[in-house]
Protein backbone atom coordinates (compact mmCIF):
# COMPACT_ATOMS: atom_id res chain seq x y z
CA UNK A 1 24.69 -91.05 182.40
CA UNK A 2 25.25 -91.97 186.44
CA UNK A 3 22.10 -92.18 188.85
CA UNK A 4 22.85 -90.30 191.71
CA UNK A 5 21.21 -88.78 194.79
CA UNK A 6 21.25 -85.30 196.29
CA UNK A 7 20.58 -84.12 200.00
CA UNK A 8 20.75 -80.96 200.93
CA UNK A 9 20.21 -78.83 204.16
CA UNK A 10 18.77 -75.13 203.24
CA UNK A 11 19.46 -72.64 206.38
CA UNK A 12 16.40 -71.98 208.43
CA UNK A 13 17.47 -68.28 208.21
CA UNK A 14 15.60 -68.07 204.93
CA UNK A 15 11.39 -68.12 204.99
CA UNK A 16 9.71 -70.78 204.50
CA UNK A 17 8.20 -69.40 200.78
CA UNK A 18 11.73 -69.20 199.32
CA UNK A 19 12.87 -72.85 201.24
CA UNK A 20 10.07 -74.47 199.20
CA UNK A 21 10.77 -72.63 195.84
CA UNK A 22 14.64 -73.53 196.21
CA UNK A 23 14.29 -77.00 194.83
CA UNK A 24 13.53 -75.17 191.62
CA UNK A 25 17.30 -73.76 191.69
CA UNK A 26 18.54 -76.69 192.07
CA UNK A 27 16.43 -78.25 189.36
CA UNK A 28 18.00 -75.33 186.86
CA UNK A 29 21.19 -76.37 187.66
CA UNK A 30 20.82 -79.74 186.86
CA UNK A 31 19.15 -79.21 183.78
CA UNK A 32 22.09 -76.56 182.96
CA UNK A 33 24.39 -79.33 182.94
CA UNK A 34 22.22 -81.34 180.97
CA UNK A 35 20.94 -83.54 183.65
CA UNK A 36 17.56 -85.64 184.01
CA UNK A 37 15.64 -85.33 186.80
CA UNK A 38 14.28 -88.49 188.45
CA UNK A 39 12.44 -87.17 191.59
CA UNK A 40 12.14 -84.66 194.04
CA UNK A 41 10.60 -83.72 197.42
CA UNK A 42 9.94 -80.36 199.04
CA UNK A 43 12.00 -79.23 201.28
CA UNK A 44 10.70 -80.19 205.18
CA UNK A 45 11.97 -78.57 208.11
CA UNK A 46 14.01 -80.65 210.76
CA UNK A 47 15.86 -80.00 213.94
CA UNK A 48 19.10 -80.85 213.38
CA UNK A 49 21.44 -84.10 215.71
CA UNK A 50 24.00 -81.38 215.88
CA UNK A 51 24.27 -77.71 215.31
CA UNK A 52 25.86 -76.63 211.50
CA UNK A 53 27.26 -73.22 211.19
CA UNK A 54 25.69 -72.27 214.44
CA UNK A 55 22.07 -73.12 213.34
CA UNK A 56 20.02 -75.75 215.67
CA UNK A 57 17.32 -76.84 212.39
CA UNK A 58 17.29 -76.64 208.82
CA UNK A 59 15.13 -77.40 205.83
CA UNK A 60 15.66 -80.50 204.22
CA UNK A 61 15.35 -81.76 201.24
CA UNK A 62 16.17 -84.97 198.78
CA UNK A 63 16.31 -85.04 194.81
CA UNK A 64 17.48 -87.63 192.29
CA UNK A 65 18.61 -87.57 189.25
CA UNK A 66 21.06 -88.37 186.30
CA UNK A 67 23.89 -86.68 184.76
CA UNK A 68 27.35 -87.64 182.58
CA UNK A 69 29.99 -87.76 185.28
CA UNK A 70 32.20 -85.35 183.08
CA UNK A 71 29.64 -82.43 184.16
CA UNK A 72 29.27 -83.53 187.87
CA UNK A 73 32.43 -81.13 188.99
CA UNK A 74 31.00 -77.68 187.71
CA UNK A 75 27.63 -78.65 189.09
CA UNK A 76 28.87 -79.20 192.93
CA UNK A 77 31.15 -76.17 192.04
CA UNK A 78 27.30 -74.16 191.31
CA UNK A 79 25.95 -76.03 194.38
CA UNK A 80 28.84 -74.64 196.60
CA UNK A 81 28.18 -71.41 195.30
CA UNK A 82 24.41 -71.22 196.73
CA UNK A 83 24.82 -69.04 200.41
CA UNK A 84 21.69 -70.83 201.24
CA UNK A 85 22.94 -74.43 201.33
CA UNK A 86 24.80 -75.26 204.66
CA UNK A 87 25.66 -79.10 203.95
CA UNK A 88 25.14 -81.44 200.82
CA UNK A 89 25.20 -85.18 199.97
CA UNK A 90 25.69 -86.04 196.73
CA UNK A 91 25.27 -90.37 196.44
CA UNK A 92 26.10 -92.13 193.28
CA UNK A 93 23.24 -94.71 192.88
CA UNK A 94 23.38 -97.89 190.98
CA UNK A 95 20.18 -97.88 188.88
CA UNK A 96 17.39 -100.31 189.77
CA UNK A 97 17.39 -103.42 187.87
CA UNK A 98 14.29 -105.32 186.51
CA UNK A 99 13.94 -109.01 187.48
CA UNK A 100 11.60 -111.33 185.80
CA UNK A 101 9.24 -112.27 187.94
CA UNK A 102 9.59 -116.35 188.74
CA UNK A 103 6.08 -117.71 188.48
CA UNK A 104 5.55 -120.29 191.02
CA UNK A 105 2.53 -122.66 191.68
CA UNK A 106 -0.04 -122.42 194.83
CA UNK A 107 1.03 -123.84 197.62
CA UNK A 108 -2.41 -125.79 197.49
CA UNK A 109 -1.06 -127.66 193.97
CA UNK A 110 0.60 -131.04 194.12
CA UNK A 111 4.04 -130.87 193.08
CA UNK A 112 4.79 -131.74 189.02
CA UNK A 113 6.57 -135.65 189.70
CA UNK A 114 7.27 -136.78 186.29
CA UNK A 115 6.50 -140.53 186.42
CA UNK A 116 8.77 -143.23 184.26
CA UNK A 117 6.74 -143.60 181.01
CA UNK A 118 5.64 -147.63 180.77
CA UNK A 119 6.54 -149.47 177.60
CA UNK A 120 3.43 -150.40 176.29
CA UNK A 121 1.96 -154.03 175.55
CA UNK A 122 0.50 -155.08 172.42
CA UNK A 123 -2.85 -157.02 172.59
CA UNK A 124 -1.28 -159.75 170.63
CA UNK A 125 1.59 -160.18 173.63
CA UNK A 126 -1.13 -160.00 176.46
CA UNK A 127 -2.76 -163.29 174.67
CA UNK A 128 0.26 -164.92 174.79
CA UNK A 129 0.86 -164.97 178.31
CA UNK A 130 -2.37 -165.37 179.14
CA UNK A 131 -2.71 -168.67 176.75
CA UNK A 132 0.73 -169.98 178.72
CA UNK A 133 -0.78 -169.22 182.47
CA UNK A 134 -3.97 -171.16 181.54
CA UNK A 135 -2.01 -173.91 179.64
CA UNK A 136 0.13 -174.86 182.55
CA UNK A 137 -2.83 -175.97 184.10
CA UNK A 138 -1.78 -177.77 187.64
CA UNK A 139 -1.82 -181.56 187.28
């Protein structure tokens, strides 16, 4: 199954009752072709940049969901169908991946230096040297 996004513009010639229960159409048709729906927002209405089949503002709204691509063709064929839609975007979206999150130290910590480990000295070799240094007394 693909991720994908859909926009659509709903005409502002229909009221405002039936432009908020139209996301529900849409939703059928999704779950007609088997589809999983991800999200959805009610349709708001917007003036429009540009006029679209002679109309100045539409209702607009956004949905995602996902669906096998082999079904994607007879649901835009559905979509086109609806007299109520005057435009559409339909977005294939890459789905969200999860990232570990890195854990880092505080700023306020010293930084981890890892120091050159010493070779240790046995007690036995420390008398030793110390026997010579007091030997060689100067003369």
């Amino acid at each position: 199954m693909k991720h994908y996004e859909l926009t659509y513009l709903i005409s502002s010639e229909v009221s405002e009752e039936e432009a908020k229960s139209f996301p529900e159409k849409v939703l059928l048709l999704i779950q007609e072709a088997e589809g999983i729906i991800e999200n959805k927002s009610f349709p708001l209405r917007r003036k429009l940049a540009y006029s679209i089949k002679k109309q100045e503002d539409a209702y607009l709204a956004v949905m995602t969901f996902q669906l096998d691509p082999e079904k994607l063709a007879g649901f835009e064929k559905k979509l086109k169908a609806e007299g109520q839609i005057i435009r559409y975007l339909l977005l294939v979206k890459k789905p969200i991946k999860v990232i570990k999150a890195i854990r880092r130290r505080p700023i306020s910590e010293k930084p981890l230096l890892t120091q050159p480990q010493e070779k240790k000295v046995e007690l036995k070799e420390i008398e030793k040297k110390l026997e010579e240094i007091l030997s060689d007394e100067p003369k």
